[in-house]
Protein backbone atom coordinates (compact mmCIF):
# COMPACT_ATOMS: atom_id res chain seq x y z
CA UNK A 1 24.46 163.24 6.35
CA UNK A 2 23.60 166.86 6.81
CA UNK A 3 25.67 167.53 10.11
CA UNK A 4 29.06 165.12 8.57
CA UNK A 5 28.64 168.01 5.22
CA UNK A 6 28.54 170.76 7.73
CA UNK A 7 31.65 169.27 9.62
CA UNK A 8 33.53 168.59 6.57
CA UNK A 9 32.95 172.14 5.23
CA UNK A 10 33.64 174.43 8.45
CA UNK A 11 36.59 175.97 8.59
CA UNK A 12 37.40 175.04 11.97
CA UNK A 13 41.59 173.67 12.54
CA UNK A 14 41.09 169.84 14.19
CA UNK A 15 42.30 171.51 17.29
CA UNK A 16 39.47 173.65 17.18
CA UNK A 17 37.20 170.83 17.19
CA UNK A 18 38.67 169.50 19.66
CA UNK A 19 38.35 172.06 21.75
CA UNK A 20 34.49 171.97 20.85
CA UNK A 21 34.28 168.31 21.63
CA UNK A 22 35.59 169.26 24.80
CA UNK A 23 32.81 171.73 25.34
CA UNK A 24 30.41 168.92 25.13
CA UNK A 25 29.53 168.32 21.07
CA UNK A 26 28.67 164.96 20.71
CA UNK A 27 27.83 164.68 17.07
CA UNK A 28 31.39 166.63 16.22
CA UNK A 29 32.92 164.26 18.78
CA UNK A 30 30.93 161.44 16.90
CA UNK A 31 32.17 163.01 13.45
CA UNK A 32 35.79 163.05 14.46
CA UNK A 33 35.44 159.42 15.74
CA UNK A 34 34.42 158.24 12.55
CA UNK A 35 36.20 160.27 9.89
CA UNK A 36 39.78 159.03 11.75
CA UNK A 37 39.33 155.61 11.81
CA UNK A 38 42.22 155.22 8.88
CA UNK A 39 44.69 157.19 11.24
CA UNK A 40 43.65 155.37 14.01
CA UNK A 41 44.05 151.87 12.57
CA UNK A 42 47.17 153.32 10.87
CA UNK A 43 48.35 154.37 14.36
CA UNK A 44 47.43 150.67 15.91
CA UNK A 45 49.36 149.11 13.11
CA UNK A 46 52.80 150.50 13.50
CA UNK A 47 52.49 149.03 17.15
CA UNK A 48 51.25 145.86 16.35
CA UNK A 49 53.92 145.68 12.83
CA UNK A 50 50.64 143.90 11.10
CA UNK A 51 47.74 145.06 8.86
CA UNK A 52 44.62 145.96 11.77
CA UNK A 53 40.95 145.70 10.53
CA UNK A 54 38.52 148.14 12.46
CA UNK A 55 35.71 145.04 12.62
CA UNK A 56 38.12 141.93 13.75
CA UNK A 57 40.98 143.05 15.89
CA UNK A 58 40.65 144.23 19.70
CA UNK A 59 43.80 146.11 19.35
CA UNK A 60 41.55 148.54 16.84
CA UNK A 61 38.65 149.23 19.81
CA UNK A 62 41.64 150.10 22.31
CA UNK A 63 43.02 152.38 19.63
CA UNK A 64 39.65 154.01 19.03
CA UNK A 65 39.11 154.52 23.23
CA UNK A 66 42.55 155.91 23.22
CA UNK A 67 41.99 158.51 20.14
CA UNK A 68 38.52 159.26 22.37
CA UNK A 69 40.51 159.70 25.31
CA UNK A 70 42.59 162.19 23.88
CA UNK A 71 40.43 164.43 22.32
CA UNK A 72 38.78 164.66 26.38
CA UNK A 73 42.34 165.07 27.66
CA UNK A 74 44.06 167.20 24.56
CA UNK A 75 45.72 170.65 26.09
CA UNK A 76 46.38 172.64 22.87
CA UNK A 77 48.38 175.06 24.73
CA UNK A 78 50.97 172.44 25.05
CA UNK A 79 52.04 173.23 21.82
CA UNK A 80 52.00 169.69 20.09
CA UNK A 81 49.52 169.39 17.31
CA UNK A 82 46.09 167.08 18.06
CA UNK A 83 47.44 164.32 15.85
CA UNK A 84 50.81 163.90 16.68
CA UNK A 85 49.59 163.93 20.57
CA UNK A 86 46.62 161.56 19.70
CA UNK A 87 49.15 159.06 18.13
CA UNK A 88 51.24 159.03 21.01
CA UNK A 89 48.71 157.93 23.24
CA UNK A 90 46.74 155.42 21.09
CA UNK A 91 50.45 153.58 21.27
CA UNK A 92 50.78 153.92 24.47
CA UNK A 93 47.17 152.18 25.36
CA UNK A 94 47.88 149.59 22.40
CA UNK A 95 51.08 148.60 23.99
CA UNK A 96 49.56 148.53 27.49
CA UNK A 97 47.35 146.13 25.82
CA UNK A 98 49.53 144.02 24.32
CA UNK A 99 51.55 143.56 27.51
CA UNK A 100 48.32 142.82 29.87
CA UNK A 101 47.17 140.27 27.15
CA UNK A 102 50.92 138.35 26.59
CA UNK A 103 50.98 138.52 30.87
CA UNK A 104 47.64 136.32 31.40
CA UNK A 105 48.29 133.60 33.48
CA UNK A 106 46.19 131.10 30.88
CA UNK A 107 46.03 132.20 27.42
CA UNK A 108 45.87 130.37 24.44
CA UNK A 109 47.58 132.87 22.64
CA UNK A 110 50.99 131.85 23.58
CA UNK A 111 50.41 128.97 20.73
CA UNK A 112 50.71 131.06 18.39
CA UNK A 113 54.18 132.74 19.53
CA UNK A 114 55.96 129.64 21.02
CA UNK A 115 56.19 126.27 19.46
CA UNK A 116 55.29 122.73 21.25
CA UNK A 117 59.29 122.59 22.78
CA UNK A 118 59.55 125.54 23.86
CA UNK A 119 56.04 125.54 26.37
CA UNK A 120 57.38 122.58 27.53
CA UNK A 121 60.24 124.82 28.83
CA UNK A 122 58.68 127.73 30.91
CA UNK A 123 62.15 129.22 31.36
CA UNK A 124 62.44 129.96 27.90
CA UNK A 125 58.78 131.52 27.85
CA UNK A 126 59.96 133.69 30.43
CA UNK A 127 63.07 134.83 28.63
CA UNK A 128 60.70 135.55 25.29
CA UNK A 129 58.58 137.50 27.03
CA UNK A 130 61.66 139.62 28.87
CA UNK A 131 62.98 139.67 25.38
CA UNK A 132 59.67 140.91 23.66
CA UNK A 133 59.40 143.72 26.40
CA UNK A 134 62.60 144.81 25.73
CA UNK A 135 62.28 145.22 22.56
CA UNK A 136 58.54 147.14 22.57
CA UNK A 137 60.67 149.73 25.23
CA UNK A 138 63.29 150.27 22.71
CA UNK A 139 60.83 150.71 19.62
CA UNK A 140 58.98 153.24 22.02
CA UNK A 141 61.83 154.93 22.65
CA UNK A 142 62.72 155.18 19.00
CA UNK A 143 59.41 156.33 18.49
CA UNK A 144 59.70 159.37 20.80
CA UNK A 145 62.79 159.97 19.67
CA UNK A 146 61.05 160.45 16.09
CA UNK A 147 58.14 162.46 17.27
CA UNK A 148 60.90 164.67 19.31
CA UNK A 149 63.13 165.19 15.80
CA UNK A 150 60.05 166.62 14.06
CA UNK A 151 59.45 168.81 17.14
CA UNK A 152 62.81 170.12 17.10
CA UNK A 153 62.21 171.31 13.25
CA UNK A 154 59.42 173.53 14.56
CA UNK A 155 61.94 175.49 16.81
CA UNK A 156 64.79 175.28 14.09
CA UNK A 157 66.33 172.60 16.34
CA UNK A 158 67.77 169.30 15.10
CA UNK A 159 69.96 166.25 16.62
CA UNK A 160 72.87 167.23 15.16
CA UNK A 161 73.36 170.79 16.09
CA UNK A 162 72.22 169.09 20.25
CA UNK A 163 75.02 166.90 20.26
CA UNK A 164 77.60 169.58 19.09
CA UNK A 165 76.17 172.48 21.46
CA UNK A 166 75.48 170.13 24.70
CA UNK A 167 77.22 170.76 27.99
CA UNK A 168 80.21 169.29 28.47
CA UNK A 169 80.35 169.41 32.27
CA UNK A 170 77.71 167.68 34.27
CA UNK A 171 77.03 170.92 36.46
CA UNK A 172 76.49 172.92 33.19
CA UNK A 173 73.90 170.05 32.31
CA UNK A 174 72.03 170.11 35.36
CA UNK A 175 71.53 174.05 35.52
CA UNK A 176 70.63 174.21 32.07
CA UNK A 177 68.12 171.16 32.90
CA UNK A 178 67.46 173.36 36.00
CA UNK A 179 66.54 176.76 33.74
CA UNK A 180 64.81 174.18 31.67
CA UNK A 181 61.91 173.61 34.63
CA UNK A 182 61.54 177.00 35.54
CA UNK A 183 60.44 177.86 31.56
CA UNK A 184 57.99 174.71 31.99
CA UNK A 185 57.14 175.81 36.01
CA UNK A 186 56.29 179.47 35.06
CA UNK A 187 53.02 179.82 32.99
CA UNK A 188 53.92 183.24 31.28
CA UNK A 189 57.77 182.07 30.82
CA UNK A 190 56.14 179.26 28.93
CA UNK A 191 53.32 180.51 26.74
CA UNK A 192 56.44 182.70 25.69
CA UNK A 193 58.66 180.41 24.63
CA UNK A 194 55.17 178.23 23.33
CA UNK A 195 54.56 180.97 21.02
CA UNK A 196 57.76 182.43 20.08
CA UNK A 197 59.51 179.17 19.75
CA UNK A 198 62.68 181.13 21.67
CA UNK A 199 64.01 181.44 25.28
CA UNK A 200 63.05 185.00 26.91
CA UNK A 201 66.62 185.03 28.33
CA UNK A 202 65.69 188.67 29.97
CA UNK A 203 63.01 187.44 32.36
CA UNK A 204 64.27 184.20 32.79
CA UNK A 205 67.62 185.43 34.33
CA UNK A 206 65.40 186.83 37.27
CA UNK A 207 64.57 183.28 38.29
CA UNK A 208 67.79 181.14 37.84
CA UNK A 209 71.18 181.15 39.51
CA UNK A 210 73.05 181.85 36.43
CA UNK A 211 74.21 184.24 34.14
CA UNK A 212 72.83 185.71 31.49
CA UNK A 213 75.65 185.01 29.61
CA UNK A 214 75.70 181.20 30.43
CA UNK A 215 71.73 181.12 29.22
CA UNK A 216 73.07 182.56 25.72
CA UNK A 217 75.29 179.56 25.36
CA UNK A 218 72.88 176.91 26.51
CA UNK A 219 69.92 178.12 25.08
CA UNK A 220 69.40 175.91 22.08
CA UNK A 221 70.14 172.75 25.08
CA UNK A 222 67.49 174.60 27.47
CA UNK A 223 65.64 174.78 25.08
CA UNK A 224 65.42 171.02 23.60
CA UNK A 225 64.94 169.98 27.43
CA UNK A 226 61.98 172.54 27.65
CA UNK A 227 60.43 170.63 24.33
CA UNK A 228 61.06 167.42 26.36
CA UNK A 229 59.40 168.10 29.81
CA UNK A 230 56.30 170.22 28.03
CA UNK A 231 55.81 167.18 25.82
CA UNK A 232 54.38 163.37 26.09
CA UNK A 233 57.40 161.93 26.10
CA UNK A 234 57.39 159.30 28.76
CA UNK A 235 60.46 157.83 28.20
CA UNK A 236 62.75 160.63 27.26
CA UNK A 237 61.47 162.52 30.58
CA UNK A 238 62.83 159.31 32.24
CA UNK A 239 66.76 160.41 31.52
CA UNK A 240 65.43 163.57 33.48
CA UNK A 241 63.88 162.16 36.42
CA UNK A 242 66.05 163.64 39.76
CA UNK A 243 68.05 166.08 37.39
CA UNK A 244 68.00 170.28 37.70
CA UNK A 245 65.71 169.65 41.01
């Protein structure tokens, strides 16, 4: 009780303790476990669209690995704050659960999904589970898509002002994609833009096959694609794969 009061009353940021945990502190690491089992479960819930209790549901114990596993693996220099980074990967592991668990060979489990007709027809399992797939991608897309909007806010970016300032030409695209890399490639470009939430248009000039005038215009778009490829964003970095190489 004595070290949880000392926890609770330091003055420490969460990404401090992280970093502490890191270092090796196992009660703190303990501490943190504990104190954020309601985001956790809160976390495993939005996946799993049902209430989750921390004593009766597996999907809980992968949730609390996966908020472990991301205090170990947590870069704070990233930029992204502990939690919003923490709840991307608990929903990642939950979902990788889900899917291992619905793609068992044998499981019982499938009773309480299909009905008595429909496991009589194993075509029609097959097309529920494509169907049920597809529709955990697209929710994890929206997802990113959410936790990318409230990262925009932080460097006075939003959806609306992207689509209106975009490239129009697919070259355009792919050389601001391109500039995009080099800010994410280049350790002191990035800490820059990392702290000063802004493109330093100066040195980056130096290292890209543009102008400096055609960095002015696309610097709000270089800059969204920087957020992108510096963030956990699995599926938006997808669009990106092969582009501005």
């Amino acid at each position: 009780m004595v070290i949880e009061h000392q926890f609770k009353n330091n003055n420490m940021s969460l990404e401090e303790q992280v970093e502490r945990v890191q270092q090796g502190d196992e009660e703190l690491q303990n501490y943190l476990l504990k104190t954020y089992q309601p985001f956790i479960a809160k976390a495993v819930s939005e996946v799993c669209k049902r209430y989750i209790s921390s004593t009766r549901d597996d999907e809980f114990s992968v949730g609390l690995f996966a908020f472990n596993e991301a205090m170990i693996s947590y870069q704070r220099g990233k930029g992204s704050s502990f939690l919003s980074f923490a709840r991307l990967v608990i929903k990642r592991k939950v979902i990788d659960f889900i899917r291992k668990e619905k793609n068992k060979p044998t499981t019982s489990s499938l009773d309480d999904y299909y009905d008595d007709e429909k496991m009589e027809n194993p075509a029609e399992i097959s097309v529920s589970k494509a169907m049920y797939e597809q529709e955990t991608d697209e929710w994890y897309r929206r997802e990113e898509i959410f936790e990318l909007g409230k990262k925009l806010k932080e460097y006075k970016l939003s959806f609306e002002e992207l689509t209106q300032i975009s490239p129009k030409h697919s070259d355009a695209r792919e050389s601001a994609i391109r500039a995009a890399r080099v800010l994410c490639e280049n350790e002191k470009l990035k800490e820059y833009v990392i702290r000063k939430k802004k493109i330093p248009i100066k040195q980056l000039v130096k290292f890209v096959d543009v102008s400096k005038k055609t960095l002015e215009r696309n610097r709000k778009y270089i800059l969204a694609i920087f957020i992108i490829l510096t963030e956990d964003y699995i599926y938006l970095k997808d669009y990106l794969k092969g582009v501005g190489r």
